[in-house]
PDB file of N, CA and C in Angstrom:
ATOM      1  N   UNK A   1      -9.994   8.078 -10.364  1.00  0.00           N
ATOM      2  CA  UNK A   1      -9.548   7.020  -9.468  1.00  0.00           C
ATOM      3  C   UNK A   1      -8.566   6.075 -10.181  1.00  0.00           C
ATOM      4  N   UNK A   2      -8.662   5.753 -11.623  1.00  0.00           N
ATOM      5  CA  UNK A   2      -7.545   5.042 -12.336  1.00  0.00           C
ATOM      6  C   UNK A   2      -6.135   5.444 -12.032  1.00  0.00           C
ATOM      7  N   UNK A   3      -6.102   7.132 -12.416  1.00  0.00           N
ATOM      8  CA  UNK A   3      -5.163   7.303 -12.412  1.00  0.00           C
ATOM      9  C   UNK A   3      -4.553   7.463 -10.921  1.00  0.00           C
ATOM     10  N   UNK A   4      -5.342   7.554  -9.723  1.00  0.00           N
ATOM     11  CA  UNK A   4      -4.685   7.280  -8.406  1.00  0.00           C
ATOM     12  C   UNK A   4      -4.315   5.736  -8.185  1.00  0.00           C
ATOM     13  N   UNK A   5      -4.788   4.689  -8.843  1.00  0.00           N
ATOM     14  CA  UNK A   5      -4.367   3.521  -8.710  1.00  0.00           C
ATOM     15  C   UNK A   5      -3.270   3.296  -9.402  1.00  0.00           C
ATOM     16  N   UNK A   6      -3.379   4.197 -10.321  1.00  0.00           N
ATOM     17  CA  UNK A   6      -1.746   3.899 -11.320  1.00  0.00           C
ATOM     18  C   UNK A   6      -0.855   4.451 -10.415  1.00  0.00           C
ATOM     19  N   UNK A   7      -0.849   5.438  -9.895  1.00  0.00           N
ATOM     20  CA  UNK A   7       0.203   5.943  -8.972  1.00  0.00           C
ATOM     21  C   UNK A   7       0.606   4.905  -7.966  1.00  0.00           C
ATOM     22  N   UNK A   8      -0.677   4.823  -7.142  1.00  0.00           N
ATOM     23  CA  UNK A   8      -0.266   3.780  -6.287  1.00  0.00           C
ATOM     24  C   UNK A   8       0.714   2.296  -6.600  1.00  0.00           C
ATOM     25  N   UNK A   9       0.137   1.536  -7.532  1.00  0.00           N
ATOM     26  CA  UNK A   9       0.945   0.957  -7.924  1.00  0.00           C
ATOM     27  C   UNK A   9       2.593   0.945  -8.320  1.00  0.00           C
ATOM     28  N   UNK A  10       2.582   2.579  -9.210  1.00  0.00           N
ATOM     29  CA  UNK A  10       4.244   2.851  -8.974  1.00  0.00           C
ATOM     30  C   UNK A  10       4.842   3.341  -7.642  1.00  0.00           C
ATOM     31  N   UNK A  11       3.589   3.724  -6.924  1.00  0.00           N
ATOM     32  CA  UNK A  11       4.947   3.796  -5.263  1.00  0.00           C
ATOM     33  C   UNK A  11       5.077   2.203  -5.161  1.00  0.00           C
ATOM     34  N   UNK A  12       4.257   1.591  -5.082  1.00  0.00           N
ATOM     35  CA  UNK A  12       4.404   0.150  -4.659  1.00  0.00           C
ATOM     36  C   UNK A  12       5.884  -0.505  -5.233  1.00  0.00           C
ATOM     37  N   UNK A  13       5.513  -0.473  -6.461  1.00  0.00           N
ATOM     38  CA  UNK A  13       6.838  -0.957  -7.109  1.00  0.00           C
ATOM     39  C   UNK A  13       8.026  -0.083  -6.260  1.00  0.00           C
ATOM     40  N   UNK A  14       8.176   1.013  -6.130  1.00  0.00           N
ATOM     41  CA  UNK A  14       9.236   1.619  -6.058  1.00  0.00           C
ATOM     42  C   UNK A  14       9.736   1.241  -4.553  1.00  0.00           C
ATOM     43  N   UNK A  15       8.723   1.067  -3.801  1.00  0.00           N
ATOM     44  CA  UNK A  15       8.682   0.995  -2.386  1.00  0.00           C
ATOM     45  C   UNK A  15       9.475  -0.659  -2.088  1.00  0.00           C
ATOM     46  N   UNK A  16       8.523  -1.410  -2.918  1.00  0.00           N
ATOM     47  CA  UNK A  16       9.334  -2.224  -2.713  1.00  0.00           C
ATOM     48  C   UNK A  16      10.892  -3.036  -3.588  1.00  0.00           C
ATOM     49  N   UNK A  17      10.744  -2.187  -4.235  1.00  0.00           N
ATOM     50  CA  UNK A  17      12.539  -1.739  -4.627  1.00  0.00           C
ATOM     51  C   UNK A  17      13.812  -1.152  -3.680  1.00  0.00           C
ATOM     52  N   UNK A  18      12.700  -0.073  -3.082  1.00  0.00           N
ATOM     53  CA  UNK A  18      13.533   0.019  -1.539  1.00  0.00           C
ATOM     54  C   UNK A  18      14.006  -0.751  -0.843  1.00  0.00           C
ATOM     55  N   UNK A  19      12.877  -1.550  -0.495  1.00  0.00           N
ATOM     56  CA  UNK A  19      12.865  -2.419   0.457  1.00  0.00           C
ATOM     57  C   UNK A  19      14.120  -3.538   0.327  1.00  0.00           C
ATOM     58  N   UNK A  20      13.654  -4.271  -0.935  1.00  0.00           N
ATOM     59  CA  UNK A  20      14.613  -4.713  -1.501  1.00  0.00           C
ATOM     60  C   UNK A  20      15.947  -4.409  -1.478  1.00  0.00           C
ATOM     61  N   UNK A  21      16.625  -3.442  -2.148  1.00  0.00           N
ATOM     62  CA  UNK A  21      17.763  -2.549  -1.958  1.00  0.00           C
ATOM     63  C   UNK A  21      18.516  -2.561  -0.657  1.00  0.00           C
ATOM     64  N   UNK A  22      18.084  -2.431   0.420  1.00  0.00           N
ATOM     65  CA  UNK A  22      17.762  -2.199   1.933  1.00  0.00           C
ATOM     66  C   UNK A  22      17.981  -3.477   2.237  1.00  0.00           C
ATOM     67  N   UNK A  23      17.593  -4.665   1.969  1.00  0.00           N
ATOM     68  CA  UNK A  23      17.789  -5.929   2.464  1.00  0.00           C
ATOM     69  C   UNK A  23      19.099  -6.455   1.746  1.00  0.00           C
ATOM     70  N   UNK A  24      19.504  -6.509   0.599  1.00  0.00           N
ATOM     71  CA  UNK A  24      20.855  -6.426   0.339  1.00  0.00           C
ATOM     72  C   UNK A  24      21.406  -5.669   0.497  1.00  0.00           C
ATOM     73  N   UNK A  25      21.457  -4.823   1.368  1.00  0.00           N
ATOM     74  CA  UNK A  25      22.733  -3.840   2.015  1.00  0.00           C
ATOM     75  C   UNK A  25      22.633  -4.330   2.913  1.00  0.00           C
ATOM     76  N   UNK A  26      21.748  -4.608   3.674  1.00  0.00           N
ATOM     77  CA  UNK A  26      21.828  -5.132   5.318  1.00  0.00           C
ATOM     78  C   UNK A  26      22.617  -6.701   5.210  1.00  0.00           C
ATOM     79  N   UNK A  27      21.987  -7.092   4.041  1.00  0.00           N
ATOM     80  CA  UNK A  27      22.683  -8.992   4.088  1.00  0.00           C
ATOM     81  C   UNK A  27      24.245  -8.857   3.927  1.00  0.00           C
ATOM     82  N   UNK A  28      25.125  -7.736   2.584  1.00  0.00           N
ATOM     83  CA  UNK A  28      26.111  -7.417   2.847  1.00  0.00           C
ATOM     84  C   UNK A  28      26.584  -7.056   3.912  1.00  0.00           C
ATOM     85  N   UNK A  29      26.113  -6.770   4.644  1.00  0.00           N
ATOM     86  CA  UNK A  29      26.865  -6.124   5.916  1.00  0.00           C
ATOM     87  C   UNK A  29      26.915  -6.930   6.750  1.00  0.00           C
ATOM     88  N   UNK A  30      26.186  -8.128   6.859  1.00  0.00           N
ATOM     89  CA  UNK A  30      25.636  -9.240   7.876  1.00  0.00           C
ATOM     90  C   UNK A  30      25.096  -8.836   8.960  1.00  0.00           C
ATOM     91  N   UNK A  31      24.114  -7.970   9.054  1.00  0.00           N
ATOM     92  CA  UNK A  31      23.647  -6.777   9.738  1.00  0.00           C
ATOM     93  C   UNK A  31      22.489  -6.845   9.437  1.00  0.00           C
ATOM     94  N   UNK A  32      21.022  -6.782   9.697  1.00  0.00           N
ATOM     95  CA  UNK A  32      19.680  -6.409   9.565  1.00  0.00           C
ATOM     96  C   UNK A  32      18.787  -6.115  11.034  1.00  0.00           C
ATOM     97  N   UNK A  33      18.433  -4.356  10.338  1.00  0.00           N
ATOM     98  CA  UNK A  33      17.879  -3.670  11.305  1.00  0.00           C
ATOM     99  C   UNK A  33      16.389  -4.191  10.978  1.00  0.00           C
ATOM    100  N   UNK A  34      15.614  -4.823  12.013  1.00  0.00           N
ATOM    101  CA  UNK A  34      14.591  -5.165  11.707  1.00  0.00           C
ATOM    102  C   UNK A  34      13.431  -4.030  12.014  1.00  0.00           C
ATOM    103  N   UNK A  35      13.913  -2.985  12.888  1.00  0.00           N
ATOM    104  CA  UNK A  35      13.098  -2.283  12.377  1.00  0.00           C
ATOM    105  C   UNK A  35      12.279  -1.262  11.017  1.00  0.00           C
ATOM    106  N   UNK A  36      13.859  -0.908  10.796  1.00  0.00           N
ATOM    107  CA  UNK A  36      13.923   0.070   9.545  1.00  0.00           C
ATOM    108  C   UNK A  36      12.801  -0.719   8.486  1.00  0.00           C
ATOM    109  N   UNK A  37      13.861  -2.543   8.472  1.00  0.00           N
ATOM    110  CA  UNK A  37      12.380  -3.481   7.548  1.00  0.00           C
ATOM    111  C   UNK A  37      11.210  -3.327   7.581  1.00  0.00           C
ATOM    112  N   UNK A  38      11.258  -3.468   9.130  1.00  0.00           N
ATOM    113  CA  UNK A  38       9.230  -3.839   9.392  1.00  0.00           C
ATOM    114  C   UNK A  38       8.766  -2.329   8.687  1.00  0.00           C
ATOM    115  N   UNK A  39       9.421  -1.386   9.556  1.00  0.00           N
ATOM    116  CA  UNK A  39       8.922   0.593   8.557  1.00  0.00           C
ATOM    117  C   UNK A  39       8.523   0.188   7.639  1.00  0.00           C
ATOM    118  N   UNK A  40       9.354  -0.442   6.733  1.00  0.00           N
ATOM    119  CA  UNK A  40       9.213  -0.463   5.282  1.00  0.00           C
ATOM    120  C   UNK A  40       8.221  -1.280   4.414  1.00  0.00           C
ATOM    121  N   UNK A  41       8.411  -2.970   4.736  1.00  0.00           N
ATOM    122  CA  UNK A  41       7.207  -3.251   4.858  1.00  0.00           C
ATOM    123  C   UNK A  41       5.788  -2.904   4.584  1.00  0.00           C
ATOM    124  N   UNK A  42       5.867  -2.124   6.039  1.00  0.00           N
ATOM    125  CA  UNK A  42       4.376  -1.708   7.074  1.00  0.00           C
ATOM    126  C   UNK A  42       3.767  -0.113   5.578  1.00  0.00           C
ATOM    127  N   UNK A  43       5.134   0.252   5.181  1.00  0.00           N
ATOM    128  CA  UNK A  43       4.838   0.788   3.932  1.00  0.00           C
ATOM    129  C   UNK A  43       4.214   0.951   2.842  1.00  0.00           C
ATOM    130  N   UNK A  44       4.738  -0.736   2.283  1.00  0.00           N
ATOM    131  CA  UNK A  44       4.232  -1.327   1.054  1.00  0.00           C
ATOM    132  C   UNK A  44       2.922  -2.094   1.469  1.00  0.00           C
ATOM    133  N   UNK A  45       3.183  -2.115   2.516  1.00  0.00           N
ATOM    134  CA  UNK A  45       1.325  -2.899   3.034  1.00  0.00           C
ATOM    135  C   UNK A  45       0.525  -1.776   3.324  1.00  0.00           C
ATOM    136  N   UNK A  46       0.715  -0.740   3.724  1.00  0.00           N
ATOM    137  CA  UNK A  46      -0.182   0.798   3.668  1.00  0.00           C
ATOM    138  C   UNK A  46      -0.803   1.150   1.947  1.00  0.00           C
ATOM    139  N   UNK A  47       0.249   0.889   0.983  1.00  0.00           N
ATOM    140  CA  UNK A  47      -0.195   0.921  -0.030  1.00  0.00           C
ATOM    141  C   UNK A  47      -1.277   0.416  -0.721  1.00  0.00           C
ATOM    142  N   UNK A  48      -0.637  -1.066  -0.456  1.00  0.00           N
ATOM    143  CA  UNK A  48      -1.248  -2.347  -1.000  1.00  0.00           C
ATOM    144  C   UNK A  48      -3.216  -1.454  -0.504  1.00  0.00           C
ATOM    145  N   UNK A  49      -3.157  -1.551   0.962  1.00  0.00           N
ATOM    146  CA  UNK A  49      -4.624  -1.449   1.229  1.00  0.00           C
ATOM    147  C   UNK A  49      -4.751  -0.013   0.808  1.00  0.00           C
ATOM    148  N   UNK A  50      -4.714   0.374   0.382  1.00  0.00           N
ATOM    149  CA  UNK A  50      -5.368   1.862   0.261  1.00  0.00           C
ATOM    150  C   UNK A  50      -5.336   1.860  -1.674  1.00  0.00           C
ATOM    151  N   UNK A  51      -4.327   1.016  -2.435  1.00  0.00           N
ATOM    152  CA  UNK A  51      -5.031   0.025  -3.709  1.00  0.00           C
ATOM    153  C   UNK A  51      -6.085  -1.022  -3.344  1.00  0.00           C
ATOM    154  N   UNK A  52      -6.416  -1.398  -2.930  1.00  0.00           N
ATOM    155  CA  UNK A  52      -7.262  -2.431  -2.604  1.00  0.00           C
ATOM    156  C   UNK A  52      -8.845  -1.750  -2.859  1.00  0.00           C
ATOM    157  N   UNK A  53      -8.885  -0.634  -1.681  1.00  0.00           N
ATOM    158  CA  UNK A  53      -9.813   0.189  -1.322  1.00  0.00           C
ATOM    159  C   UNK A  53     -10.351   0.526  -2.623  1.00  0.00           C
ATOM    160  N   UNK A  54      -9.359   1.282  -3.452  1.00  0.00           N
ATOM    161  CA  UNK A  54      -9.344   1.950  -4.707  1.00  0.00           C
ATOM    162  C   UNK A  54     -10.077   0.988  -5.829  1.00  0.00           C
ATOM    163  N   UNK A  55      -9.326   0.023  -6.100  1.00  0.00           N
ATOM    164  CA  UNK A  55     -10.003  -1.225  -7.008  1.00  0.00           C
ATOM    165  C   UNK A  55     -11.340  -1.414  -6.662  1.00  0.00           C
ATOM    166  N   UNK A  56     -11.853  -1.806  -5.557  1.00  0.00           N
ATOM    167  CA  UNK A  56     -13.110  -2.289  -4.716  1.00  0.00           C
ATOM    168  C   UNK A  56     -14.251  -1.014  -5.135  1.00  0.00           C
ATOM    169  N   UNK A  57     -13.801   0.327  -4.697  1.00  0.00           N
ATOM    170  CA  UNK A  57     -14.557   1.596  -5.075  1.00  0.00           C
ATOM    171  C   UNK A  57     -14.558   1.461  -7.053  1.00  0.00           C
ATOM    172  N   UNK A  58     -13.547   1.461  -8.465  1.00  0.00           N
ATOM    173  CA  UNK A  58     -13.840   0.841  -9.359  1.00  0.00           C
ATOM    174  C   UNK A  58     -14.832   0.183  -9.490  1.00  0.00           C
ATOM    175  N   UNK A  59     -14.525  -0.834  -8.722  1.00  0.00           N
ATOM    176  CA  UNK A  59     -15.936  -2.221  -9.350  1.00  0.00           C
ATOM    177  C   UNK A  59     -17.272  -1.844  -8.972  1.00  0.00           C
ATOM    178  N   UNK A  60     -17.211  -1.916  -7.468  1.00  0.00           N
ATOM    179  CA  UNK A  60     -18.334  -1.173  -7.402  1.00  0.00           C
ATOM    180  C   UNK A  60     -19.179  -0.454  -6.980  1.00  0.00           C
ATOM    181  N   UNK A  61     -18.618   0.996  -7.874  1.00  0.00           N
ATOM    182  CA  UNK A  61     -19.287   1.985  -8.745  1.00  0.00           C
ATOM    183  C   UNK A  61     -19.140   3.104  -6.934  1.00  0.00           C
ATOM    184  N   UNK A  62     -18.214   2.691  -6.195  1.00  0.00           N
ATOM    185  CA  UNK A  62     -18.695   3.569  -4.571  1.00  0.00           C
ATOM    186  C   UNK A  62     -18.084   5.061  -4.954  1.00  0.00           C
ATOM    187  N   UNK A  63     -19.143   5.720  -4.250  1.00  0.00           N
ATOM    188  CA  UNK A  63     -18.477   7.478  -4.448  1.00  0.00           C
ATOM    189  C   UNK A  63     -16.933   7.544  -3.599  1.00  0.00           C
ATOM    190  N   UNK A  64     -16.573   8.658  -3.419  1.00  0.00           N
ATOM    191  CA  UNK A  64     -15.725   9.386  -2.577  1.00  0.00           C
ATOM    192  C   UNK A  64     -15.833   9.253  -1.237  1.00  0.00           C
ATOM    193  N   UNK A  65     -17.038   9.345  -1.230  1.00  0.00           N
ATOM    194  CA  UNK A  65     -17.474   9.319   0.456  1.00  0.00           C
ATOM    195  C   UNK A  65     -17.640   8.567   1.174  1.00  0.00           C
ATOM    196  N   UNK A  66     -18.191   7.055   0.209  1.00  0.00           N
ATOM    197  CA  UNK A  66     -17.948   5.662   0.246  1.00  0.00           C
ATOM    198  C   UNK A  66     -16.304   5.355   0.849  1.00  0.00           C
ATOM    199  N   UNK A  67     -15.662   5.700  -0.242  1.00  0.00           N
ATOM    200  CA  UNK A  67     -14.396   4.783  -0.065  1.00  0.00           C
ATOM    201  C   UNK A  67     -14.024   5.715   1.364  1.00  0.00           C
ATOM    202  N   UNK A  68     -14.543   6.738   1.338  1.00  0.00           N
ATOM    203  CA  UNK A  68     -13.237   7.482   2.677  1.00  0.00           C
ATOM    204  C   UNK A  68     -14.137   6.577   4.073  1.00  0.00           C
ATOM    205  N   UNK A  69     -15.690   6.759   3.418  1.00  0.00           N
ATOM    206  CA  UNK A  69     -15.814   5.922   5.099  1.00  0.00           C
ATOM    207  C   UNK A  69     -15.851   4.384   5.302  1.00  0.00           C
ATOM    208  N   UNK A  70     -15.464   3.252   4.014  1.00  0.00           N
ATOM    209  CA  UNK A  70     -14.619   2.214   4.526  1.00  0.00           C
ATOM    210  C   UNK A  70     -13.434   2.438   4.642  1.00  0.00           C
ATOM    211  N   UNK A  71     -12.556   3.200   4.093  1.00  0.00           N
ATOM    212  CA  UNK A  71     -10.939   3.280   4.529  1.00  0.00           C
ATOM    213  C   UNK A  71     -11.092   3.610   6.332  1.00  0.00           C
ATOM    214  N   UNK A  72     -11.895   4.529   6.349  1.00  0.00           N
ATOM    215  CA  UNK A  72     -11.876   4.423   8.073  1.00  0.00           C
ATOM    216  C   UNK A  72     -13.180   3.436   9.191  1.00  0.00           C
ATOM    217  N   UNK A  73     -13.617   2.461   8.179  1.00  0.00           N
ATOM    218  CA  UNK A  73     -13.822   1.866   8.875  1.00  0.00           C
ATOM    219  C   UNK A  73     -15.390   1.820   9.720  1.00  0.00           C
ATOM    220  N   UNK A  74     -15.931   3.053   9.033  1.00  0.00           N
ATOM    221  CA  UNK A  74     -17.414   3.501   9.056  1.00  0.00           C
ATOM    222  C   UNK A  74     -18.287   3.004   8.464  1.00  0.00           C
ATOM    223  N   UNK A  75     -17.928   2.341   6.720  1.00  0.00           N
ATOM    224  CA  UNK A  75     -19.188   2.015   6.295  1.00  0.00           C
ATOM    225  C   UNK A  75     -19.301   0.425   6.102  1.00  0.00           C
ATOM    226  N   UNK A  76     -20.541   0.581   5.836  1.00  0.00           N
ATOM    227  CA  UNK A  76     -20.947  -1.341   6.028  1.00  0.00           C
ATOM    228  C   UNK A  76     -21.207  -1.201   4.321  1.00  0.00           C
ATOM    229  N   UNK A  77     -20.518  -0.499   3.369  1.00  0.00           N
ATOM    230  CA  UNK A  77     -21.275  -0.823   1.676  1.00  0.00           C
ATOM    231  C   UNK A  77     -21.510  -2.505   1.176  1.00  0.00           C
ATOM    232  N   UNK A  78     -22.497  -2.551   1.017  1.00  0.00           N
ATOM    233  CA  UNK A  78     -22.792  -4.352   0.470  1.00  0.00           C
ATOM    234  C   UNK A  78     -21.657  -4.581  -0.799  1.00  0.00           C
ATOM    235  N   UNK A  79     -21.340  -6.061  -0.815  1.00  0.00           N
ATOM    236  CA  UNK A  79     -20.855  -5.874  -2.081  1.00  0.00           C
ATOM    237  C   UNK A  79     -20.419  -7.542  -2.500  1.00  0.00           C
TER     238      UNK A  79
END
């Protein structure tokens, strides 16, 4: 699970390098597609929670089966 959080973290970064990137091209242009943003965004916030999840399962100590059934929203784990 470390090393899926390390990943995650470098899409994050990268994602929001995109994003970034993407917003100074749009400001050059005097142009911003707010959708393409929100996509993108809605991206780096998909990440963010699915690190979140990841850290939370770390601390504490939740199996596989744990984290898949709070990611969807099934389990009540104390914590």
């Amino acid at each position: 699970m470390q090393d899926h959080l390390r990943e995650l973290d470098d899409m994050r970064r990268s994602n929001l390098g995109d994003l970034g990137q993407m917003t100074l091209e749009m400001a050059a242009e005097g142009r911003f597609d707010r959708s393409r943003l929100s996509q993108q965004a809605a991206e780096v916030a998909k990440i963010d929670r699915e690190a979140d999840l990841i850290a939370r399962g770390l601390e504490e100590g939740l199996t596989l089966q744990e984290l898949e059934d709070l990611a969807r929203g099934d389990g009540a784990t104390s914590g």
